[in-house]
N, C-alpha and C. Protein backbone atom coordinates (compact mmCIF):
# COMPACT_ATOMS: atom_id res chain seq x y z
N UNK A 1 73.39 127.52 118.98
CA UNK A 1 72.51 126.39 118.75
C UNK A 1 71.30 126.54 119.68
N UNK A 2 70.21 126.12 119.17
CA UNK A 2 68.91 126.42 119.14
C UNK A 2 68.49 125.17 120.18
N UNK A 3 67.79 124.81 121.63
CA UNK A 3 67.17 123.99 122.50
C UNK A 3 66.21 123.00 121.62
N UNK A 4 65.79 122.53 121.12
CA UNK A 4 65.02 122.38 120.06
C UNK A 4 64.04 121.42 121.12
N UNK A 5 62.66 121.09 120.79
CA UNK A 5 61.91 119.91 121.31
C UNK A 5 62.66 118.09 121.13
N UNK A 6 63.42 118.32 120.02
CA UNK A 6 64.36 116.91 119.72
C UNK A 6 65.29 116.93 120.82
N UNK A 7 66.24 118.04 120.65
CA UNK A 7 67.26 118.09 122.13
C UNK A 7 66.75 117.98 123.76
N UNK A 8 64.96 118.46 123.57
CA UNK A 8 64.32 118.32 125.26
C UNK A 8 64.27 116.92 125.51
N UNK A 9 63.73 116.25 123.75
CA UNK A 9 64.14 114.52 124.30
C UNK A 9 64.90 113.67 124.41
N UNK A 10 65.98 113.92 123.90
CA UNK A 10 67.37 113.25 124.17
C UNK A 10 67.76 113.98 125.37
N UNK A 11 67.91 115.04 126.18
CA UNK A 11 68.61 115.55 126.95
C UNK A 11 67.47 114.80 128.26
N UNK A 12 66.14 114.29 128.11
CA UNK A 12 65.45 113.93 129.27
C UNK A 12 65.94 112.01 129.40
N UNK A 13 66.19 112.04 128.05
CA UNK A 13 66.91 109.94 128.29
C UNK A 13 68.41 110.28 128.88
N UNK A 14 69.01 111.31 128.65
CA UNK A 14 69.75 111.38 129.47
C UNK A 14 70.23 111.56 130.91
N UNK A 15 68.72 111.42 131.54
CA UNK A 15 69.12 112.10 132.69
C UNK A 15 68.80 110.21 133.92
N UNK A 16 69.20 110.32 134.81
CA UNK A 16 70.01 108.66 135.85
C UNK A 16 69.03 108.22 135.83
N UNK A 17 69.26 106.90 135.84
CA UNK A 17 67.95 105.51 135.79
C UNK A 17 67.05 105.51 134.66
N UNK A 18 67.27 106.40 133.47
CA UNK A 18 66.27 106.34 132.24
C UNK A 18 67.23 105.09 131.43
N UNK A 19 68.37 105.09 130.80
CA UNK A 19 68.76 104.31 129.90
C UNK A 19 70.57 103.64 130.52
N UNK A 20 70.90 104.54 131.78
CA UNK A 20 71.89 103.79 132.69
C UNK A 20 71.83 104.57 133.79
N UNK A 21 72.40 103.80 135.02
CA UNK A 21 72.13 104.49 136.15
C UNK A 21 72.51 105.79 136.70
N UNK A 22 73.25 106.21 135.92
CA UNK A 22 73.54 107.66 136.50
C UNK A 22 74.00 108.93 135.18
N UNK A 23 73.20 108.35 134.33
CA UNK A 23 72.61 109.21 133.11
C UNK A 23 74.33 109.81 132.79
N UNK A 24 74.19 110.81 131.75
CA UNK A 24 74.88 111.58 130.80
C UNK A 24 75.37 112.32 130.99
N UNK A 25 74.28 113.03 132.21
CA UNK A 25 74.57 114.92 131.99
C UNK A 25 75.81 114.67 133.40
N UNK A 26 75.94 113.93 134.48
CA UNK A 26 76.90 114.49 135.92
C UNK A 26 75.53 115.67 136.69
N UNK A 27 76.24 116.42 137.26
CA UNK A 27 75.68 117.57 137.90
C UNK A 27 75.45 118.63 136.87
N UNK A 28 75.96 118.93 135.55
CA UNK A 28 75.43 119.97 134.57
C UNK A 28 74.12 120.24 134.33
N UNK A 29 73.89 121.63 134.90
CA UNK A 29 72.37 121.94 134.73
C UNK A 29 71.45 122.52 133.06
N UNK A 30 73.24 123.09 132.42
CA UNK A 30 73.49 123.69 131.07
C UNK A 30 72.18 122.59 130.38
N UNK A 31 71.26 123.57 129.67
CA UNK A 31 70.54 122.80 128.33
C UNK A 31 71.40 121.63 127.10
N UNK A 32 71.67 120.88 126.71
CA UNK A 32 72.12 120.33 125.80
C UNK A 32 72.82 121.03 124.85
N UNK A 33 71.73 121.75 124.37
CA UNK A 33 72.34 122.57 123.08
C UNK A 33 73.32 123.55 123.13
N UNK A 34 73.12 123.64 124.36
CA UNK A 34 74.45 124.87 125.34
C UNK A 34 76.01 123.77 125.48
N UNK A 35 75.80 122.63 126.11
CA UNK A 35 76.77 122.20 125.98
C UNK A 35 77.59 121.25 124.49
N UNK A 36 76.55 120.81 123.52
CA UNK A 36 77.31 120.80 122.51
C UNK A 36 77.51 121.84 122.14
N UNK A 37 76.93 123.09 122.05
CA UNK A 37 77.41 124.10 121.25
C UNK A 37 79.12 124.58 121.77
N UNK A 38 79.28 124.38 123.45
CA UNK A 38 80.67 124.72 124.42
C UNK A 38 81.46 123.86 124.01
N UNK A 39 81.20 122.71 123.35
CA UNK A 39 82.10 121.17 123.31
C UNK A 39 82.23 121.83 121.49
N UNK A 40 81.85 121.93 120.67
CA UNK A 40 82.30 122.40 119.09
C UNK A 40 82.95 123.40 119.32
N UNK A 41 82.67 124.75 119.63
CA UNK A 41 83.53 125.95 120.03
C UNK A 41 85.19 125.46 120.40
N UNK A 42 85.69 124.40 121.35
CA UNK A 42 86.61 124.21 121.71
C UNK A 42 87.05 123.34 121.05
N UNK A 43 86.61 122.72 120.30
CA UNK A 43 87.22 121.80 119.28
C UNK A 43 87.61 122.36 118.07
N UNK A 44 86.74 123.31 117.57
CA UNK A 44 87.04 123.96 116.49
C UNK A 44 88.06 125.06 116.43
N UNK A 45 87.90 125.97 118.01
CA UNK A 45 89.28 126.71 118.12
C UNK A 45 90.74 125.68 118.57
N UNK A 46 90.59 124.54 118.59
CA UNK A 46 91.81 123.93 118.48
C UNK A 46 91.81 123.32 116.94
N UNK A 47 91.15 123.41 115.78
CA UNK A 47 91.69 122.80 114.79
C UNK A 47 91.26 121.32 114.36
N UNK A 48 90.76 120.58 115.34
CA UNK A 48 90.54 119.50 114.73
C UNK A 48 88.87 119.10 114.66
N UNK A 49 88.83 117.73 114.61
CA UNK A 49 87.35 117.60 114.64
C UNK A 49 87.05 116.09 115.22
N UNK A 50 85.71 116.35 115.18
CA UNK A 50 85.50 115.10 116.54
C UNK A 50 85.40 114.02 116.21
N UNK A 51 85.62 113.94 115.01
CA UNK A 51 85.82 112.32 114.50
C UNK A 51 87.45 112.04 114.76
N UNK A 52 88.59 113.06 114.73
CA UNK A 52 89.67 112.92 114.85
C UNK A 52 89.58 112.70 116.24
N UNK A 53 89.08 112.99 117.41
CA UNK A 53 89.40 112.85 118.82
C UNK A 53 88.81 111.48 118.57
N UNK A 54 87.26 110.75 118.51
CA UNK A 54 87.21 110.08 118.48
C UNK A 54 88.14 108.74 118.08
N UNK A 55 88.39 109.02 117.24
CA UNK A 55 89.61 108.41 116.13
C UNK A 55 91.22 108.01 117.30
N UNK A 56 91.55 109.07 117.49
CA UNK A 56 92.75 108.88 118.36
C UNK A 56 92.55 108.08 119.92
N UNK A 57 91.10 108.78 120.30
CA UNK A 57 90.48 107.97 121.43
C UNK A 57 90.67 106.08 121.30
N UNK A 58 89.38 105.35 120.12
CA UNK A 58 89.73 104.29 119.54
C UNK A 58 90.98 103.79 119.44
N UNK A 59 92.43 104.46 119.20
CA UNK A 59 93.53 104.14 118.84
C UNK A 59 93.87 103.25 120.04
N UNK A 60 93.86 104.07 120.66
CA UNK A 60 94.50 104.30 122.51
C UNK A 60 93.68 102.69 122.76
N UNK A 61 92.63 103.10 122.73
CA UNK A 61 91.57 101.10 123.43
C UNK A 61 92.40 100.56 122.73
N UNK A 62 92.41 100.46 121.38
CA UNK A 62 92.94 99.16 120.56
C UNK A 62 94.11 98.58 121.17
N UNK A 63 95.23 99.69 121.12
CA UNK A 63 96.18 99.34 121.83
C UNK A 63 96.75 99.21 123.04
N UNK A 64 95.92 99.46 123.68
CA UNK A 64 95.39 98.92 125.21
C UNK A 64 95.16 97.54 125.59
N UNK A 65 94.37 97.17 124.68
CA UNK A 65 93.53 96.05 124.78
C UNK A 65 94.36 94.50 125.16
N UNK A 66 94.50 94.32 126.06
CA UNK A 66 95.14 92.48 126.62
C UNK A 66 94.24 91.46 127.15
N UNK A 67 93.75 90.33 126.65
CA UNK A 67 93.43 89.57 126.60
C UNK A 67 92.78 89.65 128.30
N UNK A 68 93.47 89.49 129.25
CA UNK A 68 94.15 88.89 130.24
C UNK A 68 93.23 90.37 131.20
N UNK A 69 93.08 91.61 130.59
CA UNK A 69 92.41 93.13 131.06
C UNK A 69 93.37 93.45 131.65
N UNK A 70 94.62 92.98 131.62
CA UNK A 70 96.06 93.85 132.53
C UNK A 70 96.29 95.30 131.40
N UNK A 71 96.65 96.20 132.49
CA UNK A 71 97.10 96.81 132.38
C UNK A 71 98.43 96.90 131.39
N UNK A 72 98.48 98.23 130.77
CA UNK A 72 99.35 98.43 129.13
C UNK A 72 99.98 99.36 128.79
N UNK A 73 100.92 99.63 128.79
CA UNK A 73 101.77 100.40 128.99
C UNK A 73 101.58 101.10 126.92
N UNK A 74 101.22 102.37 126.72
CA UNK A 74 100.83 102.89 125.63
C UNK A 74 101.22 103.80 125.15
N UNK A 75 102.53 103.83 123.82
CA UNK A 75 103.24 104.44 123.40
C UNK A 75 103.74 105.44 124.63
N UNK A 76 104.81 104.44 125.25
CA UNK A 76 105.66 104.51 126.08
C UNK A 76 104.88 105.79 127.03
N UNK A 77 104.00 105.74 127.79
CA UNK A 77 103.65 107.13 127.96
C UNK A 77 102.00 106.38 128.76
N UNK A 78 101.22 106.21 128.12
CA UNK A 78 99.81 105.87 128.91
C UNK A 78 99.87 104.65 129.61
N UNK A 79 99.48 104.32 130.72
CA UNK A 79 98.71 103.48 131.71
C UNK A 79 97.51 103.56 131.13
N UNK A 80 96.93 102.08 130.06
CA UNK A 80 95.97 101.83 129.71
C UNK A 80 95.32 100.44 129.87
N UNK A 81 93.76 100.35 130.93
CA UNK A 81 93.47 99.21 131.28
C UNK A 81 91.95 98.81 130.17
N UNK A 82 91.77 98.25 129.67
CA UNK A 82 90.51 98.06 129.02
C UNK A 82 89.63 97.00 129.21
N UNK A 83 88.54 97.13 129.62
CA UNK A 83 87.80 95.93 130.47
C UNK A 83 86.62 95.51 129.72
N UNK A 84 86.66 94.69 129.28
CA UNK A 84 85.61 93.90 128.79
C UNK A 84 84.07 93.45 129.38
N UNK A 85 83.07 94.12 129.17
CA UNK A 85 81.77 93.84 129.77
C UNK A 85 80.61 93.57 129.28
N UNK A 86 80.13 92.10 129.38
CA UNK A 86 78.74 92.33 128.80
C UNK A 86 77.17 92.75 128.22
N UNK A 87 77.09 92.72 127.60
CA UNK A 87 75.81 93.63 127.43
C UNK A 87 75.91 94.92 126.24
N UNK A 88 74.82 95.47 126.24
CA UNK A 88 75.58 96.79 125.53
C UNK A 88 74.28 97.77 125.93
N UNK A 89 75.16 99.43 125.71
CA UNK A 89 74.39 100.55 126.72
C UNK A 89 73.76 101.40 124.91
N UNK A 90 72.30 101.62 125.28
CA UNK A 90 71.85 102.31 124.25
C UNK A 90 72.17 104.37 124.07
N UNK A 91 72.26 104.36 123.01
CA UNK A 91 72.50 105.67 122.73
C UNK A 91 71.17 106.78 123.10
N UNK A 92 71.32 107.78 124.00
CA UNK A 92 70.29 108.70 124.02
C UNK A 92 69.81 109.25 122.80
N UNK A 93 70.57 109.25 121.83
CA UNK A 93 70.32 109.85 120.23
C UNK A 93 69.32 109.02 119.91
N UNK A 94 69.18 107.45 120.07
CA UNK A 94 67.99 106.44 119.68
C UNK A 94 68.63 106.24 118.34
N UNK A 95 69.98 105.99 118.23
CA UNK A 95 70.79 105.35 116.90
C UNK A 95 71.99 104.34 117.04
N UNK A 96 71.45 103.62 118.02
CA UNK A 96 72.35 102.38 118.48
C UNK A 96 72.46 102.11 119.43
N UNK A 97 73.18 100.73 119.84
CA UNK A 97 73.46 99.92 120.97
C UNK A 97 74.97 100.06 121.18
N UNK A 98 75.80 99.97 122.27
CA UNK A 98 77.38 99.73 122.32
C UNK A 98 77.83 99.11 123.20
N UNK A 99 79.03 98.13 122.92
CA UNK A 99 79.25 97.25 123.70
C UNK A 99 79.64 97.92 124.83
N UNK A 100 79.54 97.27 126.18
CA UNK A 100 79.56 98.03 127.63
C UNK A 100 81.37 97.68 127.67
N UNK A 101 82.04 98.23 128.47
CA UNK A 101 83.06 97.81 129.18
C UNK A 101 84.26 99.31 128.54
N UNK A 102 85.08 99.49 129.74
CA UNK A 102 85.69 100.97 129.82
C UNK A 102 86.99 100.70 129.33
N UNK A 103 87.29 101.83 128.79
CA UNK A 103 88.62 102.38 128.86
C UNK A 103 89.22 102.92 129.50
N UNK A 104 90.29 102.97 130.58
CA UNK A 104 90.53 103.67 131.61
C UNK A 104 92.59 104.20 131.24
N UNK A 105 92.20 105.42 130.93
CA UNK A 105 93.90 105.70 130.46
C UNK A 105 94.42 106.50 131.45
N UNK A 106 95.60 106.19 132.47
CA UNK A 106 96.07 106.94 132.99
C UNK A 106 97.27 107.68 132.93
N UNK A 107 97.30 109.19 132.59
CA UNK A 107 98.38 110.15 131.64
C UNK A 107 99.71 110.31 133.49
N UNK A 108 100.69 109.54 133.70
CA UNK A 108 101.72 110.03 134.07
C UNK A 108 102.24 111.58 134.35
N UNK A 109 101.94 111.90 133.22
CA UNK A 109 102.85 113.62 132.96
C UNK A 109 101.96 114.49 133.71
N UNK A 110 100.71 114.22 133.66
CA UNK A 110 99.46 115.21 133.92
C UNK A 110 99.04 114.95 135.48
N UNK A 111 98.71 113.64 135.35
CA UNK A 111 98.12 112.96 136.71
C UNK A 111 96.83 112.95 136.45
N UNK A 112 96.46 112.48 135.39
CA UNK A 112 95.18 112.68 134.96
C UNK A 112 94.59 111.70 134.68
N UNK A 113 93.41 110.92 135.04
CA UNK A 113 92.70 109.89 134.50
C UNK A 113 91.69 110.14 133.52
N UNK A 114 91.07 109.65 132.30
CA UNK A 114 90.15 109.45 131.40
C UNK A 114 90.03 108.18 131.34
N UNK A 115 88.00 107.98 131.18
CA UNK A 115 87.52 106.91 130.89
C UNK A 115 86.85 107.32 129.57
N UNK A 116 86.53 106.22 129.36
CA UNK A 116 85.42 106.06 127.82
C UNK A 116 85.07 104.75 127.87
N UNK A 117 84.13 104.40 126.67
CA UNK A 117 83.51 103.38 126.04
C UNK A 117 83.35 103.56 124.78
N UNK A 118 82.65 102.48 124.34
CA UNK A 118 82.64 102.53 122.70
C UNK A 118 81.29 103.40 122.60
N UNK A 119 80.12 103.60 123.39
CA UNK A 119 79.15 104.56 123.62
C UNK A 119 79.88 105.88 123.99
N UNK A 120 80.87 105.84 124.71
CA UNK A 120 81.46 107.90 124.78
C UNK A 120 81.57 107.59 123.30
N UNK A 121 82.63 106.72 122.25
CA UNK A 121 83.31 107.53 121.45
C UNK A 121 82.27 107.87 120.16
N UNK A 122 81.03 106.77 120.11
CA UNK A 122 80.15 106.93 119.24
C UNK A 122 79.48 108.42 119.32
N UNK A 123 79.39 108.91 120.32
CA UNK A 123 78.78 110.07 121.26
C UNK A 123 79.25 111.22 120.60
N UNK A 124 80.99 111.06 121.16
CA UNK A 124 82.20 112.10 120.40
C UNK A 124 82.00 112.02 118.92
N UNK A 125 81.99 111.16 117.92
CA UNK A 125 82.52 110.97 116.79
C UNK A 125 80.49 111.74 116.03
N UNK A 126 79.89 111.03 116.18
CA UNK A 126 78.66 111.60 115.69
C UNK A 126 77.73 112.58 116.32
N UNK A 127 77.65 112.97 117.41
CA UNK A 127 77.35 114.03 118.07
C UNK A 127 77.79 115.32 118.53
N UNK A 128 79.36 115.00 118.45
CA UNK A 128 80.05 115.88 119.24
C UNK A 128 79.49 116.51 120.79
N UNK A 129 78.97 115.12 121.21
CA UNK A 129 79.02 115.37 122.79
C UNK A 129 79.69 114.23 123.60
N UNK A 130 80.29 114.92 124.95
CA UNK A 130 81.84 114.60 125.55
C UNK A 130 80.83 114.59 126.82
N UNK A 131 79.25 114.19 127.10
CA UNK A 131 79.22 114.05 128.37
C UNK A 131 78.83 115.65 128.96
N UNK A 132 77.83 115.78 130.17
CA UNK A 132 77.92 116.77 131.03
C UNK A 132 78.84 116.91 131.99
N UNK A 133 79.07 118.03 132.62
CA UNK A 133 80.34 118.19 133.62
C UNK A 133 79.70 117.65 134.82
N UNK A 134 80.53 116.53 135.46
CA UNK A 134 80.51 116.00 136.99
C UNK A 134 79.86 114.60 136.42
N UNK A 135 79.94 114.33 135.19
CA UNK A 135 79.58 112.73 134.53
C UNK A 135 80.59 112.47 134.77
N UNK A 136 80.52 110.58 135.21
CA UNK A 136 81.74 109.82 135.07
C UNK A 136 82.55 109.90 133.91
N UNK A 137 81.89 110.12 133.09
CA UNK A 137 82.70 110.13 132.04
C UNK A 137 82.44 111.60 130.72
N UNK A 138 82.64 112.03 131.64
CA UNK A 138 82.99 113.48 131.10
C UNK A 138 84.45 113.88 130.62
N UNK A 139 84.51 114.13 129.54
CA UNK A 139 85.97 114.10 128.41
C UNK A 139 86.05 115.83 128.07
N UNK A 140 87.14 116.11 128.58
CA UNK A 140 87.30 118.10 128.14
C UNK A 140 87.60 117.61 126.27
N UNK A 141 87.35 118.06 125.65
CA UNK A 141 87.87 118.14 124.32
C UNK A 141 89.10 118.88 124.18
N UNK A 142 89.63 120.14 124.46
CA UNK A 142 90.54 120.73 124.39
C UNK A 142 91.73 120.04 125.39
N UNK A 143 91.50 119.61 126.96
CA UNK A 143 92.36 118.61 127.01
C UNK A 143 92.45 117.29 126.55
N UNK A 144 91.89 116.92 125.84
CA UNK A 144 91.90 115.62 124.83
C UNK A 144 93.24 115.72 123.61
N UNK A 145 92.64 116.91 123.05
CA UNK A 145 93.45 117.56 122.30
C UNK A 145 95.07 117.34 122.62
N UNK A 146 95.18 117.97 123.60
CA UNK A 146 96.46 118.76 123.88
C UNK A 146 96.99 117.11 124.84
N UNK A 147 96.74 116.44 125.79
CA UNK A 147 97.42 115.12 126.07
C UNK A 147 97.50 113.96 125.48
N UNK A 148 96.30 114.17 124.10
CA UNK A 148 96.87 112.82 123.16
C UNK A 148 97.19 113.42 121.79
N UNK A 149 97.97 114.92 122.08
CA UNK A 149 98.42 115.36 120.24
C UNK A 149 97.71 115.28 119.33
N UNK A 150 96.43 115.29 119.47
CA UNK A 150 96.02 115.77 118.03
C UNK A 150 96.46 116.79 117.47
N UNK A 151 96.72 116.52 116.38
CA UNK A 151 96.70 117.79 115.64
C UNK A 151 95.92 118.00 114.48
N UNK A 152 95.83 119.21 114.00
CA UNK A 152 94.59 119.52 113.16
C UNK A 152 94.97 119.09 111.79
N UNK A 153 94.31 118.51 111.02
CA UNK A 153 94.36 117.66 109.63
C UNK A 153 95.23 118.33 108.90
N UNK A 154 96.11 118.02 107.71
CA UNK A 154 96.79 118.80 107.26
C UNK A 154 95.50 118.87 106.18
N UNK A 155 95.92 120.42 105.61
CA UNK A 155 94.86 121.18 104.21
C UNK A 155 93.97 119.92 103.22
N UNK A 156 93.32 119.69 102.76
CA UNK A 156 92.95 118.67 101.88
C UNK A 156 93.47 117.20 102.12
N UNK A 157 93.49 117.01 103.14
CA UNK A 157 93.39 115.53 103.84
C UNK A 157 92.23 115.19 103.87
């Protein structure tokens, strides 16, 4: 994938204090098009696709979700807290608004924490971007994969 002048301007709203305080990219110096192109590569050699991570991501909030923001115990297996916040954070793409407030799942088996929002999963699901590396909310796709089971669509699904 090609740097394009479109990707120089989404990859510059991405960067801290343009559209939230500590932007998109983390410490990743990688061009944009370098890192979606690293984020499809690993999704595609695992089989699925990023509407399915997205998809399973969404699952996880839904059933997370308590009134009360306590903590949720999620198919017997995730520590899932989901916090409700006002406002909503705009998309660097310049194709929407999303409501603010995190998902915070913590995997037992792994020792692993993941966050999101309804802005990561819009991100994941129509962009296929998971965030720069050393972002708060930077999502591996291939461990996405592999700690919430996706698996790859069956044939003509």
């Amino acid at each position: 994938m090609k740097q394009t002048p479109e990707l120089d301007r989404i990859q510059a709203r991405m960067q801290p204090g343009i559209l939230t305080m500590k932007g998109f990219l983390g410490s990743d110096p990688r061009p944009l098009a370098e890192i979606l192109a690293e984020d499809l590569a690993a999704v595609t050699a695992a089989g699925v696709t990023h509407a399915q991570i997205a998809d399973r991501l969404a699952a996880i909030t839904r059933q997370g979700t308590d009134l009360m923001e306590r903590e949720v115990k999620v198919e017997d297996r995730f520590q899932v807290t989901v916090r409700d916040d006002r406002g909503l954070l705009p998309s660097p793409f310049g194709d929407g608004r999303f409501a603010k407030g995190d998902t915070e799942v913590a995997d037992p088996r792994t020792g692993r924490t993941f966050r999101w929002n309804d802005l990561t999963l819009h991100l994941i699901r129509d962009h296929g971007f998971y965030n720069g590396r050393g972002s708060d909310y930077r999502l591996e796709p291939g461990e996405l994969v592999t700690v919430f089971g996706i698996a790859p669509a069956a044939p003509g699904a």
